[in-house]
PDB file of N, CA and C in Angstrom:
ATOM      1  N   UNK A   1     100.787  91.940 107.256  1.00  0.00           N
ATOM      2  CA  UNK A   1     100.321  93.315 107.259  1.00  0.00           C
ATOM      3  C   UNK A   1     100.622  93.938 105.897  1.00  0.00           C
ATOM      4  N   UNK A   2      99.918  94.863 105.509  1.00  0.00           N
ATOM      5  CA  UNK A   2     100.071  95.638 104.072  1.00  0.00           C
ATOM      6  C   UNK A   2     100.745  96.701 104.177  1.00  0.00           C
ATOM      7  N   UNK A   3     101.809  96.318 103.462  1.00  0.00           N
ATOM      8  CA  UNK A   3     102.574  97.202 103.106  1.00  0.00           C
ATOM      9  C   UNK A   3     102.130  98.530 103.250  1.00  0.00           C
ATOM     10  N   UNK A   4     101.214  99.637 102.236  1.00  0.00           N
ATOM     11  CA  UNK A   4     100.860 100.257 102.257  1.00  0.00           C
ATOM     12  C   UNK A   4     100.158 101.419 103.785  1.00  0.00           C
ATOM     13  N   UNK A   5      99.953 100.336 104.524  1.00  0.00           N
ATOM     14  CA  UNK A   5      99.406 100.979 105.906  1.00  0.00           C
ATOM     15  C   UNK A   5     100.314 101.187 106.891  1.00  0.00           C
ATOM     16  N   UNK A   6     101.454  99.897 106.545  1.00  0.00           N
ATOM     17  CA  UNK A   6     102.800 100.549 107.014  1.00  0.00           C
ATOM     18  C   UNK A   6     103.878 101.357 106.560  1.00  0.00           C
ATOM     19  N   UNK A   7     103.616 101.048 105.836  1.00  0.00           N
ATOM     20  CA  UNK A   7     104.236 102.922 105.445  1.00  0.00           C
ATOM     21  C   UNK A   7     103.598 104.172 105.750  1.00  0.00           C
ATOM     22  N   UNK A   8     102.392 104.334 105.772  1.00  0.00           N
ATOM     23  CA  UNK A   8     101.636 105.217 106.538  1.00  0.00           C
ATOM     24  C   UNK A   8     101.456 105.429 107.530  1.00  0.00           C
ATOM     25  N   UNK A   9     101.296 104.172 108.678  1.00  0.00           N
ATOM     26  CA  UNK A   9     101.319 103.975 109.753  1.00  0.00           C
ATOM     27  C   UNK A   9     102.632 104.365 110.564  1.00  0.00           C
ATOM     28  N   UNK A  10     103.661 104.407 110.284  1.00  0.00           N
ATOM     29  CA  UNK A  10     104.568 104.234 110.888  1.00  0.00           C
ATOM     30  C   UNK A  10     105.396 105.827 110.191  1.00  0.00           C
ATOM     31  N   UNK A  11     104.935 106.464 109.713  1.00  0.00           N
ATOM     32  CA  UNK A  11     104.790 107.928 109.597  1.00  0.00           C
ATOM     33  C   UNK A  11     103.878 108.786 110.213  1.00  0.00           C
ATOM     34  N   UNK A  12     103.026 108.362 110.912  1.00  0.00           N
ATOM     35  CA  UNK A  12     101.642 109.388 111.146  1.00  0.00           C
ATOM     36  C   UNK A  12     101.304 109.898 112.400  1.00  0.00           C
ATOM     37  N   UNK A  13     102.633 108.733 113.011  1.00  0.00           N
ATOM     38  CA  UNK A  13     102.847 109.572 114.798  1.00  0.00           C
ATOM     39  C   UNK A  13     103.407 111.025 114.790  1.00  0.00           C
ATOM     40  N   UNK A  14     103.532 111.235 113.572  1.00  0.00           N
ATOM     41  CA  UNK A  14     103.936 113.102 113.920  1.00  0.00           C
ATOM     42  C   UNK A  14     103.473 113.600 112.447  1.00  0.00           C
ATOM     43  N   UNK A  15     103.595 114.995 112.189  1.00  0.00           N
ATOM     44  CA  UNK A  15     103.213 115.584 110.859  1.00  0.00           C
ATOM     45  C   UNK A  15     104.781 115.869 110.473  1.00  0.00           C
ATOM     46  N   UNK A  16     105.496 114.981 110.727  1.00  0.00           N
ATOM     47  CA  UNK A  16     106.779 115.949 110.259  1.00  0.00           C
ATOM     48  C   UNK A  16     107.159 114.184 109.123  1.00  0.00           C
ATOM     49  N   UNK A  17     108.281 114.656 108.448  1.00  0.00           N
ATOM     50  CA  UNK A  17     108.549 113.237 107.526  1.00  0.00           C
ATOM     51  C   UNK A  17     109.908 112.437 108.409  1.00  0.00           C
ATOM     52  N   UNK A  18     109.901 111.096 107.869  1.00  0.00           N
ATOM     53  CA  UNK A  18     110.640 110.306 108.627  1.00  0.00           C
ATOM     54  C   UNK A  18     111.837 110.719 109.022  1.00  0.00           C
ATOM     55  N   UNK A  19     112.407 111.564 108.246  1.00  0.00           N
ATOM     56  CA  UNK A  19     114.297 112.269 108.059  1.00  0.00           C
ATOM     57  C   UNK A  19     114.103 113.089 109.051  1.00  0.00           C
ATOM     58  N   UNK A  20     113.027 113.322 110.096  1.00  0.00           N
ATOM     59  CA  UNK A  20     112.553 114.418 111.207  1.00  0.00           C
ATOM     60  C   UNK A  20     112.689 113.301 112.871  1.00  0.00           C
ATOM     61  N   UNK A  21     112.580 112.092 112.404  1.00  0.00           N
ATOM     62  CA  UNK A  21     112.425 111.336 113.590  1.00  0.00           C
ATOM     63  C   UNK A  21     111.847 109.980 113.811  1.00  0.00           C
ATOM     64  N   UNK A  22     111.714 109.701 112.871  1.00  0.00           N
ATOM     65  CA  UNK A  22     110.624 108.834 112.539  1.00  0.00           C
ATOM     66  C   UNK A  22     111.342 107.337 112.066  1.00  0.00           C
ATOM     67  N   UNK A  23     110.781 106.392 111.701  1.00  0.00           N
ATOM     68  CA  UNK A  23     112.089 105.095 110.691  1.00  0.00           C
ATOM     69  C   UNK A  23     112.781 105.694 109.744  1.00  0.00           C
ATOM     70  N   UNK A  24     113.266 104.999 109.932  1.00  0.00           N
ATOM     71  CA  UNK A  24     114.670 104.994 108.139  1.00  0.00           C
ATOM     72  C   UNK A  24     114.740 104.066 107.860  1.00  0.00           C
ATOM     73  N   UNK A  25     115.457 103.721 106.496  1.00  0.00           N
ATOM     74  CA  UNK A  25     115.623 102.606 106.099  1.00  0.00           C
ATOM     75  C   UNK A  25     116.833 102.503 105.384  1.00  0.00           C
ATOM     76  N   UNK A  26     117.761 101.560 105.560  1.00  0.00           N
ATOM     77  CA  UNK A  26     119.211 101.724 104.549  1.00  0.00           C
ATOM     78  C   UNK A  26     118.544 100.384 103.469  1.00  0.00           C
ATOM     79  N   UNK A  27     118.044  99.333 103.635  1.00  0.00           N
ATOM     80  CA  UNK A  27     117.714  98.800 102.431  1.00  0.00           C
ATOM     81  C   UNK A  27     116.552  98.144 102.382  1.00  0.00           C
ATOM     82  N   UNK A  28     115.632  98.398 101.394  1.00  0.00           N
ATOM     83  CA  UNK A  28     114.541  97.417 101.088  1.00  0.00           C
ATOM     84  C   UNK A  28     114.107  97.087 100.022  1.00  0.00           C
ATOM     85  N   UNK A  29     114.397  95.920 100.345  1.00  0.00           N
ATOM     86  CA  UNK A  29     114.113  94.428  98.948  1.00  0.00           C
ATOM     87  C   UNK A  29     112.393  94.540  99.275  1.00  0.00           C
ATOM     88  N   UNK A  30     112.356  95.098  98.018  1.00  0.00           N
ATOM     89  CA  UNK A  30     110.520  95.301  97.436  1.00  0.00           C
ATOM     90  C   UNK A  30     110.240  93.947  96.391  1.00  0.00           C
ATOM     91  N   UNK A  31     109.768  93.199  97.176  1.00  0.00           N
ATOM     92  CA  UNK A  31     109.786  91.767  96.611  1.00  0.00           C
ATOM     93  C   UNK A  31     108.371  91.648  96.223  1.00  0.00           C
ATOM     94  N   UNK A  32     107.946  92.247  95.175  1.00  0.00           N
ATOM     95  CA  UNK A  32     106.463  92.265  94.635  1.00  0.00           C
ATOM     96  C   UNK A  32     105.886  91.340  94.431  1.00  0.00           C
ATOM     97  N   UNK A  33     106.366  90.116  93.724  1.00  0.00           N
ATOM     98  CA  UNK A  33     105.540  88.934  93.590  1.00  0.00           C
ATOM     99  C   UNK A  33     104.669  89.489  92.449  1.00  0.00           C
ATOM    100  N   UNK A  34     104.114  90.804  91.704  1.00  0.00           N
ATOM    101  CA  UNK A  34     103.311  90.503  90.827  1.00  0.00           C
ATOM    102  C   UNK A  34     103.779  91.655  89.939  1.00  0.00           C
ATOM    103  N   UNK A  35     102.847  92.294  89.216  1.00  0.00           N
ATOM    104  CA  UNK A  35     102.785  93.248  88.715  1.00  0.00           C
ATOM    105  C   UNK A  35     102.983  94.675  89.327  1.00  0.00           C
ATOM    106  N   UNK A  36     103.916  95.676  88.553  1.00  0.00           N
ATOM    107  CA  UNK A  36     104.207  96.716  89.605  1.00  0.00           C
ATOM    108  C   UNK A  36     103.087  97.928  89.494  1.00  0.00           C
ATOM    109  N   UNK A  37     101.620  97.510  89.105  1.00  0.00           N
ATOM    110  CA  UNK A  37     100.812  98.492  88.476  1.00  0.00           C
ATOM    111  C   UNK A  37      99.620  97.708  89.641  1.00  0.00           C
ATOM    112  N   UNK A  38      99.929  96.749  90.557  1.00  0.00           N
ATOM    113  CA  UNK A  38      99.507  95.989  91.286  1.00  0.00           C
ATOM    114  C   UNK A  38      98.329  95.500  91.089  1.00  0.00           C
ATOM    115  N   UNK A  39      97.098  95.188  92.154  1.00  0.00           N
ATOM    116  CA  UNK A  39      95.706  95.152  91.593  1.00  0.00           C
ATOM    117  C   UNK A  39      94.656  95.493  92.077  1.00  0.00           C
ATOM    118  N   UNK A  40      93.863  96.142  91.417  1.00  0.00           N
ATOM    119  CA  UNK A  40      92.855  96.937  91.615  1.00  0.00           C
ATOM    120  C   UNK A  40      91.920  96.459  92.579  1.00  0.00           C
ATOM    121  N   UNK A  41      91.394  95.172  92.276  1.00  0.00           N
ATOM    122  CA  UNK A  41      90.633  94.597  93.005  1.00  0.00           C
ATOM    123  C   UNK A  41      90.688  94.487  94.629  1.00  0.00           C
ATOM    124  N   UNK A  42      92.544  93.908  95.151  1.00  0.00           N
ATOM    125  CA  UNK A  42      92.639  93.937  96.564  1.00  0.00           C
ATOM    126  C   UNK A  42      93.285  95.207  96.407  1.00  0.00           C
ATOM    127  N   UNK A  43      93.191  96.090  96.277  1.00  0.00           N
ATOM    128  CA  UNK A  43      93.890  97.610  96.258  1.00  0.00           C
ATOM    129  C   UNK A  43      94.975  97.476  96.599  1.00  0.00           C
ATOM    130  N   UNK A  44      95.977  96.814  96.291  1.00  0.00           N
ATOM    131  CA  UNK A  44      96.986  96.978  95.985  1.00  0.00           C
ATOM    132  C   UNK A  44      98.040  97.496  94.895  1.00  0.00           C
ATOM    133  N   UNK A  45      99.178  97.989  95.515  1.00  0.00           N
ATOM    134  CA  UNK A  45      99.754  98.766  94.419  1.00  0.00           C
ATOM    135  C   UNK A  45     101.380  98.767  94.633  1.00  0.00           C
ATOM    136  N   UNK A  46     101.915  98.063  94.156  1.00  0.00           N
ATOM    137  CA  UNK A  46     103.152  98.283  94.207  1.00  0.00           C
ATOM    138  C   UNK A  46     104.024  99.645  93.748  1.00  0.00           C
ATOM    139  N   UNK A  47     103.706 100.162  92.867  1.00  0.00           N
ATOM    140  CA  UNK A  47     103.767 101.529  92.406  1.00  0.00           C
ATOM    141  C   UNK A  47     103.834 102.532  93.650  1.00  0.00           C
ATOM    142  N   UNK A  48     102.840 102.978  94.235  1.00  0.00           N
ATOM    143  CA  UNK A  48     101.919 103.727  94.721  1.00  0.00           C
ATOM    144  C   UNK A  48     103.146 103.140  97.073  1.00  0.00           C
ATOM    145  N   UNK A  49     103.958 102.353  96.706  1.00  0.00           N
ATOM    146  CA  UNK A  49     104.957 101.772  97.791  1.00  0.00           C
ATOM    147  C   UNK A  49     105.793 102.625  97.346  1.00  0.00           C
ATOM    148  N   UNK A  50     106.365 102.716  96.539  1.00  0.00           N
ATOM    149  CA  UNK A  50     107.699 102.689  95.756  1.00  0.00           C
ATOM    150  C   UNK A  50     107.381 104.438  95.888  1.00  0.00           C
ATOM    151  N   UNK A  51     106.009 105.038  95.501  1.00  0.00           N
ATOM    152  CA  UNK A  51     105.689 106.707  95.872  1.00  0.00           C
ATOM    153  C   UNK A  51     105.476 106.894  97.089  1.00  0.00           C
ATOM    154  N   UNK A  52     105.305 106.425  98.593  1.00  0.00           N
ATOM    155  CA  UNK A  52     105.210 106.264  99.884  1.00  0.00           C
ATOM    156  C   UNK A  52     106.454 106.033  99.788  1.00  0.00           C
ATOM    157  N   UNK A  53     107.392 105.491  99.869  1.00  0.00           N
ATOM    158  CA  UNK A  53     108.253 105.198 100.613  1.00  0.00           C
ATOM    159  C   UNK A  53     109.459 106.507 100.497  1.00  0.00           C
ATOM    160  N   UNK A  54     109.473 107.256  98.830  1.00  0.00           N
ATOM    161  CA  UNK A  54     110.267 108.026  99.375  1.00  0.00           C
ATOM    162  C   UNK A  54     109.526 109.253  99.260  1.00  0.00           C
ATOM    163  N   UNK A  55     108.301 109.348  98.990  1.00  0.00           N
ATOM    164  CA  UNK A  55     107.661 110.842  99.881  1.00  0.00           C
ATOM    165  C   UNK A  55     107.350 110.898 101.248  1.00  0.00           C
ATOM    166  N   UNK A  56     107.486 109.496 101.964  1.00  0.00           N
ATOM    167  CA  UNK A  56     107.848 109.926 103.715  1.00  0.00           C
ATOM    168  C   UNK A  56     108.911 109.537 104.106  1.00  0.00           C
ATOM    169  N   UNK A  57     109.916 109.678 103.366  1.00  0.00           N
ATOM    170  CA  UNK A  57     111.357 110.091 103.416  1.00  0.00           C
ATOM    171  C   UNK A  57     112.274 108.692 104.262  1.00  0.00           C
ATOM    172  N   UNK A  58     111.641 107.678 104.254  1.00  0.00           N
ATOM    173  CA  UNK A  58     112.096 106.716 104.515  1.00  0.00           C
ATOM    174  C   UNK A  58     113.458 105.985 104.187  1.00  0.00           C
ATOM    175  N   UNK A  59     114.237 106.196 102.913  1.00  0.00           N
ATOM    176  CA  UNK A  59     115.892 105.882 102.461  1.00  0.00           C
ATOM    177  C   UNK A  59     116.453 107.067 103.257  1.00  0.00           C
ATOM    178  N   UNK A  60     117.872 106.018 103.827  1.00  0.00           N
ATOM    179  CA  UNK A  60     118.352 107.047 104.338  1.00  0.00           C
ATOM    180  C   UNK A  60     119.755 107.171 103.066  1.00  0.00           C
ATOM    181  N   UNK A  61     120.601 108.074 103.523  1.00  0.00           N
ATOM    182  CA  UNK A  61     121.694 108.819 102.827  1.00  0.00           C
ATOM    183  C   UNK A  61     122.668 107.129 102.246  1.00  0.00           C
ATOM    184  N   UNK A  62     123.232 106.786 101.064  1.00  0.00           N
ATOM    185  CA  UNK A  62     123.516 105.506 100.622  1.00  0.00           C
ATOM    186  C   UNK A  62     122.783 104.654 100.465  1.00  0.00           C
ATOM    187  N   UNK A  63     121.214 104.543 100.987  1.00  0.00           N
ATOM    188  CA  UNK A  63     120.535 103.567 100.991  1.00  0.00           C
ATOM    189  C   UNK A  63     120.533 102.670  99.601  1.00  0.00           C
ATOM    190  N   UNK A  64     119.447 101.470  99.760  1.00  0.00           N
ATOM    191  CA  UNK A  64     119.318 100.227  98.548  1.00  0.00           C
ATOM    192  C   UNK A  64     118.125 100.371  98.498  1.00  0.00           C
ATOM    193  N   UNK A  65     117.646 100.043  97.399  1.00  0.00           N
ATOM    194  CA  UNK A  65     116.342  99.962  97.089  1.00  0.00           C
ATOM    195  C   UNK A  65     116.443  98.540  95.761  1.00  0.00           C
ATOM    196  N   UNK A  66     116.091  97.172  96.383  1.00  0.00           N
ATOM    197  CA  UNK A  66     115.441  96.099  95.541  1.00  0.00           C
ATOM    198  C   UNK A  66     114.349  95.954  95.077  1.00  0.00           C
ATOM    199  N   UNK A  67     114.546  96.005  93.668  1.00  0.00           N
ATOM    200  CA  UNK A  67     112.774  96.131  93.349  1.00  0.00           C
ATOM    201  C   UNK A  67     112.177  94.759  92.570  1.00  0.00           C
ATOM    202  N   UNK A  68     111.393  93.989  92.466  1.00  0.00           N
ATOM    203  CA  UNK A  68     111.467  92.729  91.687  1.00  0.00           C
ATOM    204  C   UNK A  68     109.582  92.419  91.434  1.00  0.00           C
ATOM    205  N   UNK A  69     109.737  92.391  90.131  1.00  0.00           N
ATOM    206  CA  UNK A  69     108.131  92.169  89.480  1.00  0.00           C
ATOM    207  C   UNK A  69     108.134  91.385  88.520  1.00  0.00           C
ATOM    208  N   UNK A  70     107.071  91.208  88.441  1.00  0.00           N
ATOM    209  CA  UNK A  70     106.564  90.285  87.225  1.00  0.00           C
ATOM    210  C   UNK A  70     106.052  90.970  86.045  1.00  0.00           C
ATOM    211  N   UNK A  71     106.932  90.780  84.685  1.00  0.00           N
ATOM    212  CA  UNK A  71     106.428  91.399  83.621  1.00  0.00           C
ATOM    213  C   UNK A  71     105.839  90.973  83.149  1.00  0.00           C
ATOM    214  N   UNK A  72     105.451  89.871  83.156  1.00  0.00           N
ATOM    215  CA  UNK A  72     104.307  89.376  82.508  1.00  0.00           C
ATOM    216  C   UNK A  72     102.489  89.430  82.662  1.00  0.00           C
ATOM    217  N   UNK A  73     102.427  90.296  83.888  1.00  0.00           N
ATOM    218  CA  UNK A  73     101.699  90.874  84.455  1.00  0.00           C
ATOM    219  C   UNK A  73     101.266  92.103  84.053  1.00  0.00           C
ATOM    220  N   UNK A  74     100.708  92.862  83.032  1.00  0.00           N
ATOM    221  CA  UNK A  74     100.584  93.813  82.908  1.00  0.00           C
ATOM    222  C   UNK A  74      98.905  94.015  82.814  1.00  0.00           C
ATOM    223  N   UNK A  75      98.633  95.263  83.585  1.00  0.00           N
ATOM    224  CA  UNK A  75      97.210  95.354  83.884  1.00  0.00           C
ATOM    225  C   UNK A  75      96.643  95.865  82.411  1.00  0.00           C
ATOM    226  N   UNK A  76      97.532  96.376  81.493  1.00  0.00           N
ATOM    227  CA  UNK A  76      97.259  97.580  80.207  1.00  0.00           C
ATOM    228  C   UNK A  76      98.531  96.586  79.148  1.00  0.00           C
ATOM    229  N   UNK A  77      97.359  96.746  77.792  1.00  0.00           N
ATOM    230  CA  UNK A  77      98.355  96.616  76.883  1.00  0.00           C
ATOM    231  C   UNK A  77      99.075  98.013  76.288  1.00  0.00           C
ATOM    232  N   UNK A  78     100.773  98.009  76.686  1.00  0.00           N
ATOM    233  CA  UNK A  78     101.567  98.899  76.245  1.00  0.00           C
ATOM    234  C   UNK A  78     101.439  99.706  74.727  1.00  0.00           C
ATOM    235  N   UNK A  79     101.209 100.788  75.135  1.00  0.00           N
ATOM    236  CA  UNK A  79     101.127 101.267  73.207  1.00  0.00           C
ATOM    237  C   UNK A  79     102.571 101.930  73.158  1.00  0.00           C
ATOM    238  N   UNK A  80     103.190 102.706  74.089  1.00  0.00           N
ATOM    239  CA  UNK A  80     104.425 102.705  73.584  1.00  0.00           C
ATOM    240  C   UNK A  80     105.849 102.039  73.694  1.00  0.00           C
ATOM    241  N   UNK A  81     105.756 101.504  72.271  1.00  0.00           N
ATOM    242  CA  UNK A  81     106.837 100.453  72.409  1.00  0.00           C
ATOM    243  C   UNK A  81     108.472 101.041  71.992  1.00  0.00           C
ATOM    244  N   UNK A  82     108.469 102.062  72.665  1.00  0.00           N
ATOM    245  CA  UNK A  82     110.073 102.970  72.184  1.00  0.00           C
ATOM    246  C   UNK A  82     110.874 102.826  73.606  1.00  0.00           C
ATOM    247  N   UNK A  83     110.138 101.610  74.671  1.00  0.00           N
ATOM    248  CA  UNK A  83     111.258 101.679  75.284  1.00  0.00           C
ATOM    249  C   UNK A  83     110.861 100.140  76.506  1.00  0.00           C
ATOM    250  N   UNK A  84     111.271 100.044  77.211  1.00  0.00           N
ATOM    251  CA  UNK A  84     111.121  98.195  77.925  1.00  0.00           C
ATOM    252  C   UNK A  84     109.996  98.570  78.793  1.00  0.00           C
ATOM    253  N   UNK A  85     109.527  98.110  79.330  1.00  0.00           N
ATOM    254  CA  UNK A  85     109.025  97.764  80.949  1.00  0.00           C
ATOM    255  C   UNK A  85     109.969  98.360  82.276  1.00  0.00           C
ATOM    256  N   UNK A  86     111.166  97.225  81.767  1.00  0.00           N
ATOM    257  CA  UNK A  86     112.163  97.712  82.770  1.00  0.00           C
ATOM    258  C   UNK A  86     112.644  98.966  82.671  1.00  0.00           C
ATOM    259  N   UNK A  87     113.404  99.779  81.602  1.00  0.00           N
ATOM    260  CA  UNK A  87     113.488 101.317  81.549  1.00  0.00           C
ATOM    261  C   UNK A  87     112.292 102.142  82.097  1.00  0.00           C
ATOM    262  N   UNK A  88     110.984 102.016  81.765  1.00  0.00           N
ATOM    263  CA  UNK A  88     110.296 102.697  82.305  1.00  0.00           C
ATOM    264  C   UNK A  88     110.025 102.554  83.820  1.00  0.00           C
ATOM    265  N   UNK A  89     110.070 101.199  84.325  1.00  0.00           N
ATOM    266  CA  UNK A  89     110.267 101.251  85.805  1.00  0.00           C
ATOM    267  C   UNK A  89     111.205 101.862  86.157  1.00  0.00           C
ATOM    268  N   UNK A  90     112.891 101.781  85.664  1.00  0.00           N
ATOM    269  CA  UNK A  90     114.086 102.437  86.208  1.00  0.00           C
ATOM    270  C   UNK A  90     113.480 104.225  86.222  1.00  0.00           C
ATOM    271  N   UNK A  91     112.868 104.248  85.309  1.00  0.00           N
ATOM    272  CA  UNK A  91     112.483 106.109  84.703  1.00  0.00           C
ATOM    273  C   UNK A  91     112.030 106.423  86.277  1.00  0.00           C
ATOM    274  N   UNK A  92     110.766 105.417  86.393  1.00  0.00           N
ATOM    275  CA  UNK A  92     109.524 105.308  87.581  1.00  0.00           C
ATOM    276  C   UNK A  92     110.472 105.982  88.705  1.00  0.00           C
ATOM    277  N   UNK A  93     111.024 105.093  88.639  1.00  0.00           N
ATOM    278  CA  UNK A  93     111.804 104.571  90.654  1.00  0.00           C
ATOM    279  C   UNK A  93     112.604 106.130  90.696  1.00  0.00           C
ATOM    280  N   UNK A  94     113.435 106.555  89.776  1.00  0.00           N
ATOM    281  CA  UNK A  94     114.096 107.677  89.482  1.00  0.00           C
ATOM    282  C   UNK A  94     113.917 108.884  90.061  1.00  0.00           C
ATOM    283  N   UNK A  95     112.311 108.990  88.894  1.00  0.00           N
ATOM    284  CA  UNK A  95     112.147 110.217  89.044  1.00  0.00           C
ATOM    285  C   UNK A  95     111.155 110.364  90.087  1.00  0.00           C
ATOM    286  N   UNK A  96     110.574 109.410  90.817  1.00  0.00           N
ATOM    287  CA  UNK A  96     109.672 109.814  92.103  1.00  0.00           C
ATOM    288  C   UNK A  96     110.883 110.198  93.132  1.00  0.00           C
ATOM    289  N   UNK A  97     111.790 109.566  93.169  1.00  0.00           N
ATOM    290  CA  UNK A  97     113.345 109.787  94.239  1.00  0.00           C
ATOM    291  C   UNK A  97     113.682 110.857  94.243  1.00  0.00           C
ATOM    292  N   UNK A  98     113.473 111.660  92.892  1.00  0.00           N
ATOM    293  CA  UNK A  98     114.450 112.897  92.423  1.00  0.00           C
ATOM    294  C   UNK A  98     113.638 113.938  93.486  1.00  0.00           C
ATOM    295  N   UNK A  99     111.738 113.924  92.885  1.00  0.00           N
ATOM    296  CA  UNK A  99     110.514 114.604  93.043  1.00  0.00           C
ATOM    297  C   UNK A  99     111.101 115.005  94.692  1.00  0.00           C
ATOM    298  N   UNK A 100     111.054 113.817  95.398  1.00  0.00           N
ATOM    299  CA  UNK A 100     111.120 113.933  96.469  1.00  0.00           C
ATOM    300  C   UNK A 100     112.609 114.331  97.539  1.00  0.00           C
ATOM    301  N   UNK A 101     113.607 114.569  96.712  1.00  0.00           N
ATOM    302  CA  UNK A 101     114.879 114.979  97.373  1.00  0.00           C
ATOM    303  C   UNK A 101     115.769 114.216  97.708  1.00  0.00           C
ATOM    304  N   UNK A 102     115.755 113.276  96.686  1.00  0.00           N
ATOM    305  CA  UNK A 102     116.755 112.156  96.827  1.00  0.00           C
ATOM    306  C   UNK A 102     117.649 111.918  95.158  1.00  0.00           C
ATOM    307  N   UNK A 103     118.315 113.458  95.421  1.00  0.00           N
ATOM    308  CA  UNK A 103     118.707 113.958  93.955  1.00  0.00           C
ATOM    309  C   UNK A 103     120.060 113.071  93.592  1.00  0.00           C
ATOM    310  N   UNK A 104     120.889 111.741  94.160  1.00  0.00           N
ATOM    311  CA  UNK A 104     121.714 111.086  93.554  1.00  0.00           C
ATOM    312  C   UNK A 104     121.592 109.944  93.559  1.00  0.00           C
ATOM    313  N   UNK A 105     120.301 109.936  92.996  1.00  0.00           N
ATOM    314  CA  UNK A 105     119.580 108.712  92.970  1.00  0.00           C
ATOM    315  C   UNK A 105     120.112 108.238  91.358  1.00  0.00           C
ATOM    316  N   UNK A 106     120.692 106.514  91.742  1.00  0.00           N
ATOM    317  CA  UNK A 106     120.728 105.934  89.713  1.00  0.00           C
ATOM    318  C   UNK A 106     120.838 104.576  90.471  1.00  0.00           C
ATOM    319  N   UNK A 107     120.489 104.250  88.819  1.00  0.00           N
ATOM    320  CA  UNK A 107     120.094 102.995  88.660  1.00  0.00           C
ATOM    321  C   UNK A 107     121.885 102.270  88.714  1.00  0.00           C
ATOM    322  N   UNK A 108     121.619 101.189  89.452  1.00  0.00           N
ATOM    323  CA  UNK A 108     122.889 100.231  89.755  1.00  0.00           C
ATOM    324  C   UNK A 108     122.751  99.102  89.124  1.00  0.00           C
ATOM    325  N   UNK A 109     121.765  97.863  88.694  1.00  0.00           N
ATOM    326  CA  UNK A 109     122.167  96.310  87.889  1.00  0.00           C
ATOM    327  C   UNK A 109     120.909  96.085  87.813  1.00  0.00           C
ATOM    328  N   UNK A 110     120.424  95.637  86.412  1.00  0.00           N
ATOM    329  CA  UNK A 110     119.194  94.613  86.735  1.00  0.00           C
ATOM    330  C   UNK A 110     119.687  93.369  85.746  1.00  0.00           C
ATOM    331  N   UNK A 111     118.587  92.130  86.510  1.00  0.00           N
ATOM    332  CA  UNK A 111     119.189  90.942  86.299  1.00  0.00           C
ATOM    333  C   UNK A 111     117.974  90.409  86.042  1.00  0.00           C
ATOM    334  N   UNK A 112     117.048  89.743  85.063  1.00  0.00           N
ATOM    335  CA  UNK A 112     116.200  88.483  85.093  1.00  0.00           C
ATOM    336  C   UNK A 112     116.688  87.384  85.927  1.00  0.00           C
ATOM    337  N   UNK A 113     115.462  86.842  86.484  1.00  0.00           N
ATOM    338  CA  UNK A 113     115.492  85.517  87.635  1.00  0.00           C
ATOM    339  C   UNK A 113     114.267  84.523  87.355  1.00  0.00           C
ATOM    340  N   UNK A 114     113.975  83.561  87.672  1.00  0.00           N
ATOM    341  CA  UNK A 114     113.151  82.492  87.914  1.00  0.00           C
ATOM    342  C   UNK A 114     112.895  82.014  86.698  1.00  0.00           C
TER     343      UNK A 114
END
């Protein structure tokens, strides 16, 4: 099942947000497998998870959030080069958390793998 519809889906039994009654979540390993700008073609979006998940309020209070992509994947060649991939994802993940009321939100370890 896609991600995306479950996160929607599983918010839409009421108009109120998840912190009202709905799931929570204390941790989720967002195991992307590709690019976090996802792809256009199967409309997918890893991005656009990562903005669902905490604008329907899904982390609860301490929660984890694992995030893991492929940089080598990029849908756009980068013109600004004053800062990584990874910083700008950490920026990403941040400040959609903040947007949405999840104001002690920081970044904890990142590690290259495979």
């Amino acid at each position: 099942q896609r991600l995306d519809h479950w996160l929607i889906s599983n918010n839409s039994s009421s108009n109120t947000t998840n912190s009202e009654g709905n799931l929570n979540c204390a941790y989720w390993f967002a195991d992307m497998e590709g690019s976090i700008m996802g792809h256009q073609g199967h409309r997918l979006s890893p991005a656009k998870d990562v903005m669902r998940y905490f604008r329907y309020k899904y982390p609860i209070h301490g929660s984890v959030l694992g995030l893991t992509y492929d940089p080598r994947k990029l849908p756009y060649e980068r013109k600004n080069n004053s800062s990584s991939l990874q910083e700008d994802i950490i920026d990403f993940v941040i400040t959609e958390a903040q947007i949405h009321g999840f104001h002690n939100t920081h970044f904890v370890k990142a590690w290259n793998y495979g």
